[in-house]
PDB file of N, CA and C in Angstrom:
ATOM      1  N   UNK A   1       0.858  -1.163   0.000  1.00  0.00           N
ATOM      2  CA  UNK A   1       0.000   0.000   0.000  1.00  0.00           C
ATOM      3  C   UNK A   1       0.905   1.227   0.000  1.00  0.00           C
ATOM      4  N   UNK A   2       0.511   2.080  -0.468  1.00  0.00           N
ATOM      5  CA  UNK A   2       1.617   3.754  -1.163  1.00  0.00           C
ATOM      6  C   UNK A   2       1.169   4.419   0.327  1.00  0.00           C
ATOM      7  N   UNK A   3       1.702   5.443   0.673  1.00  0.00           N
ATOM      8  CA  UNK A   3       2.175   6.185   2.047  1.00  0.00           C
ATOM      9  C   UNK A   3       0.996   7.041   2.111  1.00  0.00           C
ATOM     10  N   UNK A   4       0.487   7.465   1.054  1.00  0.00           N
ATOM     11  CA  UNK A   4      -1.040   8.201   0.727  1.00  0.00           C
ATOM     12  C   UNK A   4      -2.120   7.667   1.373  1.00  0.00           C
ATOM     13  N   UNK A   5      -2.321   6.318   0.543  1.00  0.00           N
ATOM     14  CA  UNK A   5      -3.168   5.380   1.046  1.00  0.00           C
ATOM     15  C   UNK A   5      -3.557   5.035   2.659  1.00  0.00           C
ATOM     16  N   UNK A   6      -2.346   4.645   2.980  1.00  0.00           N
ATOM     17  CA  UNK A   6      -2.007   4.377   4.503  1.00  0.00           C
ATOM     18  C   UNK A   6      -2.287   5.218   5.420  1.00  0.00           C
ATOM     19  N   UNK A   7      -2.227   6.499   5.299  1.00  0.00           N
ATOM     20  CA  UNK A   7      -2.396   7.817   5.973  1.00  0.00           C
ATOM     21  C   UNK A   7      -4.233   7.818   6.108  1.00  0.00           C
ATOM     22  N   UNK A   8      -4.751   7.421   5.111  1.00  0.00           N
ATOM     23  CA  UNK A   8      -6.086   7.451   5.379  1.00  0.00           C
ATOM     24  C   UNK A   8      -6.709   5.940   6.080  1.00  0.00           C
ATOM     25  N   UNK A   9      -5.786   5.443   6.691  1.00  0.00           N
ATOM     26  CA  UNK A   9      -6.805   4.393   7.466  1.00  0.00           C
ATOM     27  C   UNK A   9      -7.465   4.558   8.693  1.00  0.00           C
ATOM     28  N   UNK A  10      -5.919   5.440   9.629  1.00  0.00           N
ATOM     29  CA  UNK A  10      -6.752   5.926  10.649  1.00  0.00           C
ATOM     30  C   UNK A  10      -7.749   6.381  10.807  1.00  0.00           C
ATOM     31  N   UNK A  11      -8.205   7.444   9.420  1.00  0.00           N
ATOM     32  CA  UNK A  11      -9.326   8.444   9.682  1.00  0.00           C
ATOM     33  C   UNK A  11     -10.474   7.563   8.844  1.00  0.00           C
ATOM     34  N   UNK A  12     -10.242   6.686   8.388  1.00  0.00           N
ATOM     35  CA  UNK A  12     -11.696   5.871   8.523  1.00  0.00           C
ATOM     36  C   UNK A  12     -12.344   4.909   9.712  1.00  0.00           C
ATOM     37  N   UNK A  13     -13.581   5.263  10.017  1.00  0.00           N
ATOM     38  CA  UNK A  13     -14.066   4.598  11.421  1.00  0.00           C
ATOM     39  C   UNK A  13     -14.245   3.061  10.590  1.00  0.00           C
ATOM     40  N   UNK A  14     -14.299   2.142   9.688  1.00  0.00           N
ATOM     41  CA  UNK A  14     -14.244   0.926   9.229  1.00  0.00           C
ATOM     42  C   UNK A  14     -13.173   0.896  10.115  1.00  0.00           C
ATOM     43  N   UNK A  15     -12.084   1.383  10.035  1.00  0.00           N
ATOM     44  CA  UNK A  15     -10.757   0.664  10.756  1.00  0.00           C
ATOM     45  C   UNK A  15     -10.035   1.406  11.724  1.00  0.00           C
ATOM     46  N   UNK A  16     -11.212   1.729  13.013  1.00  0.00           N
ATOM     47  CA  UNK A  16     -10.330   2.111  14.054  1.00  0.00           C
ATOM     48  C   UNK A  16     -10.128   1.342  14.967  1.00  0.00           C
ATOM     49  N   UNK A  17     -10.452  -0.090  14.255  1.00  0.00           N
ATOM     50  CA  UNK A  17      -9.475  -1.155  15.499  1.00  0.00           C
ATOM     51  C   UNK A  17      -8.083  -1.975  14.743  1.00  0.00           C
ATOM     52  N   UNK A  18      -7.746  -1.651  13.589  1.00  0.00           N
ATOM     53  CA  UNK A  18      -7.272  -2.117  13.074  1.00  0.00           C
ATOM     54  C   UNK A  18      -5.552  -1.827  13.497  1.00  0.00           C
ATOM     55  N   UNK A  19      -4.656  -2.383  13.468  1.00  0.00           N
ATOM     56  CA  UNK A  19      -3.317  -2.044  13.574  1.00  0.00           C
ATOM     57  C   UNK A  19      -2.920  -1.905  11.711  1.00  0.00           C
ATOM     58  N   UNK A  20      -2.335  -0.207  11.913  1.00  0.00           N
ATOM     59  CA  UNK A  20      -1.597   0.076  10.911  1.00  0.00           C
ATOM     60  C   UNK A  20      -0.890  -0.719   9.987  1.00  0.00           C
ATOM     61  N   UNK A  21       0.304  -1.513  10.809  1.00  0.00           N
ATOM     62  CA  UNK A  21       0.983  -2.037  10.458  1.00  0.00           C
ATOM     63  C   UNK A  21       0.524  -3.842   9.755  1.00  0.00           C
ATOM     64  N   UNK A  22      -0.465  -3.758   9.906  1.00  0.00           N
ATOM     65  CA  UNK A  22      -0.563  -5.173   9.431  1.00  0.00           C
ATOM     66  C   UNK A  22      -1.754  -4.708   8.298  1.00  0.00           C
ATOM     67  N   UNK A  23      -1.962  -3.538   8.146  1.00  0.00           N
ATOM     68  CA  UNK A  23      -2.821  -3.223   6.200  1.00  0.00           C
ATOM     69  C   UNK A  23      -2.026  -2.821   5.487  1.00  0.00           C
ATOM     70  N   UNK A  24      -0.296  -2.477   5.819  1.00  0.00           N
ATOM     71  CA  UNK A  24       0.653  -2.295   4.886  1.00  0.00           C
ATOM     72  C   UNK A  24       1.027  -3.482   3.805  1.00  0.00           C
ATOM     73  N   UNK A  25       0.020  -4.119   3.169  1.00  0.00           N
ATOM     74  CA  UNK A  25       0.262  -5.390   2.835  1.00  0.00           C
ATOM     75  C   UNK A  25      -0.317  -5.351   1.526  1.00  0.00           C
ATOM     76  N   UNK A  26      -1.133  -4.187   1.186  1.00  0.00           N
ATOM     77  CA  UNK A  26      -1.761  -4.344  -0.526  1.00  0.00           C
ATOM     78  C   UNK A  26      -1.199  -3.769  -1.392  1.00  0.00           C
ATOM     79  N   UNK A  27      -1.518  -3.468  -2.394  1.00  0.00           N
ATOM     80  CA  UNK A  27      -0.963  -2.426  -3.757  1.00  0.00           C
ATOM     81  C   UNK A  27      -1.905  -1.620  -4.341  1.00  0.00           C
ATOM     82  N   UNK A  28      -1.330  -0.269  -4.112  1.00  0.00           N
ATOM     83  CA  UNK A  28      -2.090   0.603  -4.697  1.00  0.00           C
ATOM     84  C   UNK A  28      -2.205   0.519  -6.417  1.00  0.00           C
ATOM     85  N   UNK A  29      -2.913   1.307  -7.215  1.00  0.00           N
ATOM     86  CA  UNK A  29      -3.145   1.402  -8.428  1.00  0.00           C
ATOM     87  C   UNK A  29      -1.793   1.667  -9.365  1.00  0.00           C
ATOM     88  N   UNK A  30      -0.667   3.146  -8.690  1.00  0.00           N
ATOM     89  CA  UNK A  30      -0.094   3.261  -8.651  1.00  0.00           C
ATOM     90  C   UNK A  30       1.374   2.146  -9.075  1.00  0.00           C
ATOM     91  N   UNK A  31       1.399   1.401  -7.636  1.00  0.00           N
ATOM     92  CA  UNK A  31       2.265   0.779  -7.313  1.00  0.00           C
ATOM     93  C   UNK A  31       2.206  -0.691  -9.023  1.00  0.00           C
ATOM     94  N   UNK A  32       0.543  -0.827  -8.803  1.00  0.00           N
ATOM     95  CA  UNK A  32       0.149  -1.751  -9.980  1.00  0.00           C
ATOM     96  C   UNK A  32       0.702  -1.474 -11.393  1.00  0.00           C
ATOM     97  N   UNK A  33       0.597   0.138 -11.621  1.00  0.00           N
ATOM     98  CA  UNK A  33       1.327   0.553 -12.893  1.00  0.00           C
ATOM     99  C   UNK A  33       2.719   0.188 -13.170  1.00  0.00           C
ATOM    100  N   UNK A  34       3.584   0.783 -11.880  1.00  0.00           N
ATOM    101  CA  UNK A  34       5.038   0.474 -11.921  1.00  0.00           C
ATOM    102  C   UNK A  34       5.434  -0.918 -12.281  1.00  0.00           C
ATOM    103  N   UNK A  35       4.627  -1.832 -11.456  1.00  0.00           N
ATOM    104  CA  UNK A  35       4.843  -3.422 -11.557  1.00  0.00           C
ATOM    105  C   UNK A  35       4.544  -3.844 -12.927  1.00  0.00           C
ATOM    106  N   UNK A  36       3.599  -3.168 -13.902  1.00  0.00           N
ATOM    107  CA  UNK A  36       3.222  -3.672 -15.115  1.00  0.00           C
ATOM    108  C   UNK A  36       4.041  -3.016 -15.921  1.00  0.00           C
ATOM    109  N   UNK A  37       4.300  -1.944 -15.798  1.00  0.00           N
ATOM    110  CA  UNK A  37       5.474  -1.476 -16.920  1.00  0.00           C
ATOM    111  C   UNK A  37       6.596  -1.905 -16.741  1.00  0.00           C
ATOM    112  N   UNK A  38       7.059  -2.336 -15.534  1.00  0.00           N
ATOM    113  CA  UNK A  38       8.641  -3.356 -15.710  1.00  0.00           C
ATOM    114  C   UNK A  38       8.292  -4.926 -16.452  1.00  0.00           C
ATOM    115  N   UNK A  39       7.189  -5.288 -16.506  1.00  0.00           N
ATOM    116  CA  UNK A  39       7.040  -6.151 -16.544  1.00  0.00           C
ATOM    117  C   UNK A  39       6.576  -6.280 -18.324  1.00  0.00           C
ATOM    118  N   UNK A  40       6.166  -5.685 -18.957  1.00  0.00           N
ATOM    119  CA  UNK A  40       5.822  -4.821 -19.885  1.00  0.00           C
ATOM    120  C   UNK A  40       7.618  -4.630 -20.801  1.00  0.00           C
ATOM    121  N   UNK A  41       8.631  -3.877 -20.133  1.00  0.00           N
ATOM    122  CA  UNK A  41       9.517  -3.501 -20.550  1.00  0.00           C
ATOM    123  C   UNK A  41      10.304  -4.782 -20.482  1.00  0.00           C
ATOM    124  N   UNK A  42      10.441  -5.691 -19.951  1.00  0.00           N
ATOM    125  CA  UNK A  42      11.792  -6.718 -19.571  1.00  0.00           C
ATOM    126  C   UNK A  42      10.555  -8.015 -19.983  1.00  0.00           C
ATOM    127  N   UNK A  43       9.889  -8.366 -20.306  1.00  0.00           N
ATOM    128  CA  UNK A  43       9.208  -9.090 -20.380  1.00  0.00           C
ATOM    129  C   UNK A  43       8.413  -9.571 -22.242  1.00  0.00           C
ATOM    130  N   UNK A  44       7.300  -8.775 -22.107  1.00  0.00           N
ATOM    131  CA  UNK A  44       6.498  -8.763 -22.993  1.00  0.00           C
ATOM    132  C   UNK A  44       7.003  -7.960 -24.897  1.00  0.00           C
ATOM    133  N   UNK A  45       8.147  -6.888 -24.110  1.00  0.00           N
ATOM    134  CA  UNK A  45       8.128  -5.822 -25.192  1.00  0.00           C
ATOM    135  C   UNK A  45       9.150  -6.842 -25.896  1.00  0.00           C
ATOM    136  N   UNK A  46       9.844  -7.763 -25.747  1.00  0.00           N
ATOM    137  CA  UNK A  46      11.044  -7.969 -26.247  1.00  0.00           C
ATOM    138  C   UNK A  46      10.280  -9.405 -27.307  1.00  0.00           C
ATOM    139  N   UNK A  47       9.410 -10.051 -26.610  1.00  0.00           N
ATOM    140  CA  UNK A  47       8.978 -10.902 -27.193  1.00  0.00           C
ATOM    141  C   UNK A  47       8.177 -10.020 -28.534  1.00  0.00           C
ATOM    142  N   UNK A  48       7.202  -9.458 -28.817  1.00  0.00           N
ATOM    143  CA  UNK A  48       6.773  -8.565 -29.422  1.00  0.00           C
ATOM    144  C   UNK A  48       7.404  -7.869 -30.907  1.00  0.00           C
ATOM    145  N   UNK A  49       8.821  -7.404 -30.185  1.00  0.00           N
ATOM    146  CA  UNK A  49       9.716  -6.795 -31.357  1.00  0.00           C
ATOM    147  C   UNK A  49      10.472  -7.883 -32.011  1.00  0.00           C
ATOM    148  N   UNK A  50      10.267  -9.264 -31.740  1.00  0.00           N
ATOM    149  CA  UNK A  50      10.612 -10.635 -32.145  1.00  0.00           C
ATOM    150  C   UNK A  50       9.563 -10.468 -33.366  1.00  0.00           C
ATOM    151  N   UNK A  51       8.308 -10.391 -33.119  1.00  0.00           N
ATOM    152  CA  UNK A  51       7.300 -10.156 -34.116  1.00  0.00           C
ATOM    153  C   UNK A  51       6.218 -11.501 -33.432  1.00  0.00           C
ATOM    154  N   UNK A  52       6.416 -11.845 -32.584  1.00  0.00           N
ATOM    155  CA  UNK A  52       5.589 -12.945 -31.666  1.00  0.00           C
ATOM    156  C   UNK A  52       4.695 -12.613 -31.449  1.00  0.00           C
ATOM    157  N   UNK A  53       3.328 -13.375 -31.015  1.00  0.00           N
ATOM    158  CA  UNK A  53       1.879 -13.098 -30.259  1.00  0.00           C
ATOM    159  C   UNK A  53       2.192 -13.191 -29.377  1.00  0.00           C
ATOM    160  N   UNK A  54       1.398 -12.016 -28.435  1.00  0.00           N
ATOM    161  CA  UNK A  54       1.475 -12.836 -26.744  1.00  0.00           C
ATOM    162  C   UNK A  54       0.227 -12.403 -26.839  1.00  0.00           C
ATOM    163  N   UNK A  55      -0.373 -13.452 -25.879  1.00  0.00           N
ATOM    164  CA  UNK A  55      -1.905 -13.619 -24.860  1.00  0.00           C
ATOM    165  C   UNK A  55      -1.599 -12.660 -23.045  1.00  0.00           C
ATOM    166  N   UNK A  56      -1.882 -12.419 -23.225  1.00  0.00           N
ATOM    167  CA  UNK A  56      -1.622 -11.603 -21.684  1.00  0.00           C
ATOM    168  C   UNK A  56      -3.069 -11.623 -20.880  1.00  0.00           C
ATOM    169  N   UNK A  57      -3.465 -12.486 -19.996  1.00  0.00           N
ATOM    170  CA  UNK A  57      -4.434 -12.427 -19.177  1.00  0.00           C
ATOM    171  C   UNK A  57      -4.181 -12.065 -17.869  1.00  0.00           C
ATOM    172  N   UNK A  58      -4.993 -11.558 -17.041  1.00  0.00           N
ATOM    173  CA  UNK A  58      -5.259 -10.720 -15.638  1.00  0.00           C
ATOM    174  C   UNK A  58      -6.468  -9.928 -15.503  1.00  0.00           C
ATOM    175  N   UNK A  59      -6.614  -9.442 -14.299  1.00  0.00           N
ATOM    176  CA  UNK A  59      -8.154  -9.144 -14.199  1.00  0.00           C
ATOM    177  C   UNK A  59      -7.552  -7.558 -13.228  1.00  0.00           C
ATOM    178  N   UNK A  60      -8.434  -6.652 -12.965  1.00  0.00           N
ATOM    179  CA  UNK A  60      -8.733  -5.738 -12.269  1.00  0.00           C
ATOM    180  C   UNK A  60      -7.715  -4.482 -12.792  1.00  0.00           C
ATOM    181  N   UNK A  61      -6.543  -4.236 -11.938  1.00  0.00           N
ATOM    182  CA  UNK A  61      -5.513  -3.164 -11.869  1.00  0.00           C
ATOM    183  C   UNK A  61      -4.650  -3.139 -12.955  1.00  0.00           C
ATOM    184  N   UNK A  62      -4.373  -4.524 -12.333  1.00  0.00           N
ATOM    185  CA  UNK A  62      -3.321  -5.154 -13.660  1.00  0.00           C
ATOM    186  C   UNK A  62      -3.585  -5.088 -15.113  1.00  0.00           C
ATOM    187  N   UNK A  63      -5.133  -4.967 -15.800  1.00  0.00           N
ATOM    188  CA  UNK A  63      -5.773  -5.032 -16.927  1.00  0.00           C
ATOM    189  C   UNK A  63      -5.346  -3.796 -17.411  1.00  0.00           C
ATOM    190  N   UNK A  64      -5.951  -2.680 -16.109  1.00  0.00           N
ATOM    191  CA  UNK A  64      -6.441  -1.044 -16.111  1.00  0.00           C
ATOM    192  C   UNK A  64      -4.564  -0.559 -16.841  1.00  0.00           C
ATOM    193  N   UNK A  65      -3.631  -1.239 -15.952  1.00  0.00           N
ATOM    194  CA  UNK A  65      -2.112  -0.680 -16.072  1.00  0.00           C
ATOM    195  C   UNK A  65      -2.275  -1.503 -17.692  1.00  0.00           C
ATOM    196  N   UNK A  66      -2.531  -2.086 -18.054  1.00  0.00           N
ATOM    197  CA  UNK A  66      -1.874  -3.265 -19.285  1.00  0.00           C
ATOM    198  C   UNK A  66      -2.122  -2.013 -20.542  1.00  0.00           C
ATOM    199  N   UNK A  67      -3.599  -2.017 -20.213  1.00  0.00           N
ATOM    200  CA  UNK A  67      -4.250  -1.142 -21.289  1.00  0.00           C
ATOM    201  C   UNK A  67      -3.657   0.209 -21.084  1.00  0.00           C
ATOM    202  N   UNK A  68      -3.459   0.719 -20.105  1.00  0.00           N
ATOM    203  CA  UNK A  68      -2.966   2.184 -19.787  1.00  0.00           C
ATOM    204  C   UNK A  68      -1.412   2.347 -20.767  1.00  0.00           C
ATOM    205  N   UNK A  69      -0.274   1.394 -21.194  1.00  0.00           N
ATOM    206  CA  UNK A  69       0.551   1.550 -20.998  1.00  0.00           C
ATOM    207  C   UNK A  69       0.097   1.326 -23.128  1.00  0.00           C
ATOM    208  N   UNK A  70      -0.773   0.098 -23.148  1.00  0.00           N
ATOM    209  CA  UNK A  70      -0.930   0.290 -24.802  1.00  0.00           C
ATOM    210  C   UNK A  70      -1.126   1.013 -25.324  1.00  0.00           C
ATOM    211  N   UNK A  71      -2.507   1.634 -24.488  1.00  0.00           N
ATOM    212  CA  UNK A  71      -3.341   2.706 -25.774  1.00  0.00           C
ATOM    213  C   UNK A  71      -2.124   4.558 -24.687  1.00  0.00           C
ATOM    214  N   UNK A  72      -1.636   4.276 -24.272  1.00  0.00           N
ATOM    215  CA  UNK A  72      -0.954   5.470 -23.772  1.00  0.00           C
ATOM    216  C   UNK A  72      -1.747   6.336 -22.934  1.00  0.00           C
ATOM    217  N   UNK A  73      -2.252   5.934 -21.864  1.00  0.00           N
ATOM    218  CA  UNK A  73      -3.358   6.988 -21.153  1.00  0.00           C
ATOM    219  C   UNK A  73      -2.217   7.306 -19.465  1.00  0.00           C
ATOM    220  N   UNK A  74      -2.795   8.735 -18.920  1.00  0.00           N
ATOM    221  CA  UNK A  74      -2.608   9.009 -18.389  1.00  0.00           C
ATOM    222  C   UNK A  74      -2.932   8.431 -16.932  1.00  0.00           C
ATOM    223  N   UNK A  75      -2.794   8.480 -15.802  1.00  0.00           N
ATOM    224  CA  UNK A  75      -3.151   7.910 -14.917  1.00  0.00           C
ATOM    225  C   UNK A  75      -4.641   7.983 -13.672  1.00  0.00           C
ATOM    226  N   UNK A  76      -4.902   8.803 -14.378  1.00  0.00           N
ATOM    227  CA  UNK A  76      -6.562   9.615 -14.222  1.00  0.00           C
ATOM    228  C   UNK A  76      -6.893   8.692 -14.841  1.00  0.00           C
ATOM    229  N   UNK A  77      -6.876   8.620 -16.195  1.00  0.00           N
ATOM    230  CA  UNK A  77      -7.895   7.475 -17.200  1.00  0.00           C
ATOM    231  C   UNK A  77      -8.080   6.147 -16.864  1.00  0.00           C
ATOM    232  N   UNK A  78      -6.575   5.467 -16.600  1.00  0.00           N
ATOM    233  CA  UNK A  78      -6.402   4.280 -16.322  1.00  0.00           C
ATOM    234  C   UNK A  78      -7.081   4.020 -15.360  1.00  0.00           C
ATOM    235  N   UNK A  79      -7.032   5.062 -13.589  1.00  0.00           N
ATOM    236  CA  UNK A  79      -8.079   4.716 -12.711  1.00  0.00           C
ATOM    237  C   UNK A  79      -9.401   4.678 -12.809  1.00  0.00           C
ATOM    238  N   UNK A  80      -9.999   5.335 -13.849  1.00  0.00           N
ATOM    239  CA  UNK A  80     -11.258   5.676 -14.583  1.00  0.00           C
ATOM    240  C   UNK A  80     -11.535   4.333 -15.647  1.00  0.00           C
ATOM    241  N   UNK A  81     -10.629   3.575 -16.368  1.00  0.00           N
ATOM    242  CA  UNK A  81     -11.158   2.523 -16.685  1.00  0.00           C
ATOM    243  C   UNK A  81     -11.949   1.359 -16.545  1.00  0.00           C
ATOM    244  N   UNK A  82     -13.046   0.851 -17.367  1.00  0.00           N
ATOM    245  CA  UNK A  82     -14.044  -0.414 -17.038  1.00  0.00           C
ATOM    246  C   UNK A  82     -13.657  -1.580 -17.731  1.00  0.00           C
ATOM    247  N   UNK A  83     -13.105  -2.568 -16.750  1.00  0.00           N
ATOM    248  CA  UNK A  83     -12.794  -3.392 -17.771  1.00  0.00           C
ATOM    249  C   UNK A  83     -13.703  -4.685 -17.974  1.00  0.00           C
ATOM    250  N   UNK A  84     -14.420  -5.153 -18.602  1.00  0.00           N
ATOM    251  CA  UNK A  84     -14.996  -6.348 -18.809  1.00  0.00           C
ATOM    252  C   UNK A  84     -14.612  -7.484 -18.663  1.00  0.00           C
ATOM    253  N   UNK A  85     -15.114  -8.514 -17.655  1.00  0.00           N
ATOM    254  CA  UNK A  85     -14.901  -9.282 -17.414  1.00  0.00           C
ATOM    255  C   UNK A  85     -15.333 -10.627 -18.457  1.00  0.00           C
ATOM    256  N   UNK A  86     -13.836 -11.174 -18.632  1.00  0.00           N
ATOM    257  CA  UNK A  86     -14.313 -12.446 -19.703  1.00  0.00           C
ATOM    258  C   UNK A  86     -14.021 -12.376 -21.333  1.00  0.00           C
ATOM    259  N   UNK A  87     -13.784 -10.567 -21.509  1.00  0.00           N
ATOM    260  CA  UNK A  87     -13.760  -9.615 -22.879  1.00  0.00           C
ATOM    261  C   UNK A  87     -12.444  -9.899 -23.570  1.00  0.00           C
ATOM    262  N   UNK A  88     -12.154 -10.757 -24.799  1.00  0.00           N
ATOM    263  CA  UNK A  88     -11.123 -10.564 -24.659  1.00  0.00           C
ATOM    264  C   UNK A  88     -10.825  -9.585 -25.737  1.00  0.00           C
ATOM    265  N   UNK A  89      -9.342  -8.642 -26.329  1.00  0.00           N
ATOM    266  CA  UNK A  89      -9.348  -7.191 -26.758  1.00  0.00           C
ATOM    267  C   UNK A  89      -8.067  -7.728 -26.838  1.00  0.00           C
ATOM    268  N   UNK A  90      -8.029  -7.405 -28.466  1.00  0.00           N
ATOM    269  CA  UNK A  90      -7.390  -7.933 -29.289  1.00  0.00           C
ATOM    270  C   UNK A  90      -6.564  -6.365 -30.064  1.00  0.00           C
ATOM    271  N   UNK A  91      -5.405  -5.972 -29.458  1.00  0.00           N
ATOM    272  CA  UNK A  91      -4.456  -4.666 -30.090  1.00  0.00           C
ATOM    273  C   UNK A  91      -3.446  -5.170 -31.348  1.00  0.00           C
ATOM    274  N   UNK A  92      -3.655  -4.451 -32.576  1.00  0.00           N
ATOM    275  CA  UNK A  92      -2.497  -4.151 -33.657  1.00  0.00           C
ATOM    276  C   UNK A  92      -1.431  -3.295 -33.116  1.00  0.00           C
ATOM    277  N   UNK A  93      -0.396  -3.541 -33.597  1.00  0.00           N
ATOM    278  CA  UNK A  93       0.803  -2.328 -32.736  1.00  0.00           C
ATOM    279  C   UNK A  93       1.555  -2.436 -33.461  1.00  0.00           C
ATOM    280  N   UNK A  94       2.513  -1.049 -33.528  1.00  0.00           N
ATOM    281  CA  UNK A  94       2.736  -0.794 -34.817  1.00  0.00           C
ATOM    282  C   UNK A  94       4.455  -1.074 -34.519  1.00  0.00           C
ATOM    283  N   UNK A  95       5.596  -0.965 -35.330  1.00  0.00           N
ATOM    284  CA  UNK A  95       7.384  -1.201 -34.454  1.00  0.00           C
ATOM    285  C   UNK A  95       7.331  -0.717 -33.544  1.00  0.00           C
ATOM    286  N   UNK A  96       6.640   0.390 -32.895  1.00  0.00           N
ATOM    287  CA  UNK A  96       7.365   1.020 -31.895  1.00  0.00           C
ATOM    288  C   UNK A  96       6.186   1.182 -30.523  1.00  0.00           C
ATOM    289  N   UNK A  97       5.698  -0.651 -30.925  1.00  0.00           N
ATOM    290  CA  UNK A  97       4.252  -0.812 -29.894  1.00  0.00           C
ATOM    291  C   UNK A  97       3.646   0.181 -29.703  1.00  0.00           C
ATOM    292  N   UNK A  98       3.167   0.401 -30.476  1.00  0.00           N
ATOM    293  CA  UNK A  98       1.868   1.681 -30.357  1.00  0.00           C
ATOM    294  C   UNK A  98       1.217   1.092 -31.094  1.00  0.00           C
ATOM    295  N   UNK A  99      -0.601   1.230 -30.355  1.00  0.00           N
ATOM    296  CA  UNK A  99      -2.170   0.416 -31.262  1.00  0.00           C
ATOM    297  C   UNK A  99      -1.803   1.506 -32.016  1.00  0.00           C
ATOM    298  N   UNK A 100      -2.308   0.655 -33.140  1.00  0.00           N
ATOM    299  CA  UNK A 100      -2.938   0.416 -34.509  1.00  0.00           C
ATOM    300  C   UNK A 100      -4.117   0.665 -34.292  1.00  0.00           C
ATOM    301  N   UNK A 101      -5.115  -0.881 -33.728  1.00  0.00           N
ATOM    302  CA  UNK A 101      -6.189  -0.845 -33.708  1.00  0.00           C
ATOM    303  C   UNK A 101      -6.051  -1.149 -32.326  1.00  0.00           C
ATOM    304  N   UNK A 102      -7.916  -1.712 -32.067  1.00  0.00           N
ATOM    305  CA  UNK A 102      -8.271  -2.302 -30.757  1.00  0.00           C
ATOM    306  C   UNK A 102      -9.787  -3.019 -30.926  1.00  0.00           C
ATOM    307  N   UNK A 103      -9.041  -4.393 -31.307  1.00  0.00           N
ATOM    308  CA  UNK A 103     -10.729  -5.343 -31.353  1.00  0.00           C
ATOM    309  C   UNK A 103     -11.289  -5.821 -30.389  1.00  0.00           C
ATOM    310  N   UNK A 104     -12.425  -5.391 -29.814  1.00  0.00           N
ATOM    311  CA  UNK A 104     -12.794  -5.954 -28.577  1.00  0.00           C
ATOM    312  C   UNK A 104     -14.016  -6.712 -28.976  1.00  0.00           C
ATOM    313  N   UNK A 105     -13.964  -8.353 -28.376  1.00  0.00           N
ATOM    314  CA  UNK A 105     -14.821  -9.546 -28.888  1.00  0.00           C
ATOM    315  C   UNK A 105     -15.747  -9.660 -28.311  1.00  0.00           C
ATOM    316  N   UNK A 106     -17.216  -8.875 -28.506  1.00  0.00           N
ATOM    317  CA  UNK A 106     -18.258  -9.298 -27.532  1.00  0.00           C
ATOM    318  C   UNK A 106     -18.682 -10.129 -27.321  1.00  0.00           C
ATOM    319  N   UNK A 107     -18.692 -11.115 -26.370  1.00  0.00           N
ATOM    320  CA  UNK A 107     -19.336 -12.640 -26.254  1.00  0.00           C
ATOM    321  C   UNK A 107     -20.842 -12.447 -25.776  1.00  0.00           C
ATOM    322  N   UNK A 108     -21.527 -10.717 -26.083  1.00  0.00           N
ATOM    323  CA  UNK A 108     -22.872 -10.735 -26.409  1.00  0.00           C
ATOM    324  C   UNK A 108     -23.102 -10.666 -24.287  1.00  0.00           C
ATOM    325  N   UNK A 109     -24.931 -10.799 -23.928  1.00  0.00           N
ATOM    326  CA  UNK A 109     -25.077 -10.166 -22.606  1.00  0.00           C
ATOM    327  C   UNK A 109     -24.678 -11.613 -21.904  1.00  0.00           C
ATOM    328  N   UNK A 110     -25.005 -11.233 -20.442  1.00  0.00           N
ATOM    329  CA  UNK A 110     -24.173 -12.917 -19.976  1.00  0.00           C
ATOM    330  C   UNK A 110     -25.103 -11.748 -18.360  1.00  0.00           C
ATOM    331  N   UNK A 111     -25.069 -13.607 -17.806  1.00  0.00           N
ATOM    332  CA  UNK A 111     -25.562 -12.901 -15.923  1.00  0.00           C
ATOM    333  C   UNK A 111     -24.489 -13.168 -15.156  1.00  0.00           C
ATOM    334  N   UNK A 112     -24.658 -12.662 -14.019  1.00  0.00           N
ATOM    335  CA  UNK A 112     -23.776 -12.842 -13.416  1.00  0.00           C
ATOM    336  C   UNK A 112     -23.408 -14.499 -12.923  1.00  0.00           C
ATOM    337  N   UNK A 113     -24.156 -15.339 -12.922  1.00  0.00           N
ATOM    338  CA  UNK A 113     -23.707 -16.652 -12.586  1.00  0.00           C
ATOM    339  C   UNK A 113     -22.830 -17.071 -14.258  1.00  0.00           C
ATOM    340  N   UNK A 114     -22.658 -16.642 -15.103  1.00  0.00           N
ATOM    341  CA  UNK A 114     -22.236 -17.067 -15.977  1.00  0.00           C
ATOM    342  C   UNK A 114     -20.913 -16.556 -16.150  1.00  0.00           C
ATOM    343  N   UNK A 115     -20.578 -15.103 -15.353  1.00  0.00           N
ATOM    344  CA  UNK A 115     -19.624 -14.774 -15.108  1.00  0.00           C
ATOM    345  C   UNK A 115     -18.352 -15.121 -14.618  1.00  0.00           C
ATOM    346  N   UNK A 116     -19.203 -15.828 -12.938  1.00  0.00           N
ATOM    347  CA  UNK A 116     -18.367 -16.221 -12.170  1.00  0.00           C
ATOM    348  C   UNK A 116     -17.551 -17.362 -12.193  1.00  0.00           C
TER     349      UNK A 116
END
């Protein structure tokens, strides 16, 4: 959890029995970006400029950073992103990984037990 974050636990009554020191244990949105762009840079980009497919699956932050770092969005947006669960979104990218396009495959309406 980022030093921001942390600062606001005290002042929520959800957690005024809580000890500080033992909610220092999650990852902010933030922290999620950093982790996906190293991971992104030493990882994914090298396979890529090979001229390779990669499949890249994950759900929540990790999606929000994936997409943030393709289509180039700022970090307002990325926290502002919806990502669909199950969707899969299919990017062209051009030498210098930058979309092209962005096909996203609707598998049409679905309930939530079909989700889960």
């Amino acid at each position: 959890m980022d030093e921001r974050a942390s600062s606001l636990i005290p002042v929520d009554e959800r957690y005024s029995g809580l000890d500080v020191s033992l909610a220092l244990r999650g990852e902010s949105l933030l922290q999620t970006m950093e982790r996906v762009q190293e991971a992104w840079t030493e990882a994914v980009a090298p396979l890529l400029d090979e001229g390779q497919h990669v499949l890249m699956v994950g759900h929540g932050n990790a999606l929000r950073a994936l997409v943030g770092i393709i289509e180039n969005l700022d970090g307002d947006r990325v926290a502002n992103l919806e990502i669909s669960n199950g969707t899969p979104v299919i990017y062209e990218l051009d030498g210098e990984l930058k979309a092209l396009s962005k096909t996203v495959i609707d598998a049409g309406p679905r309930t939530p037990s079909e989700i889960l």
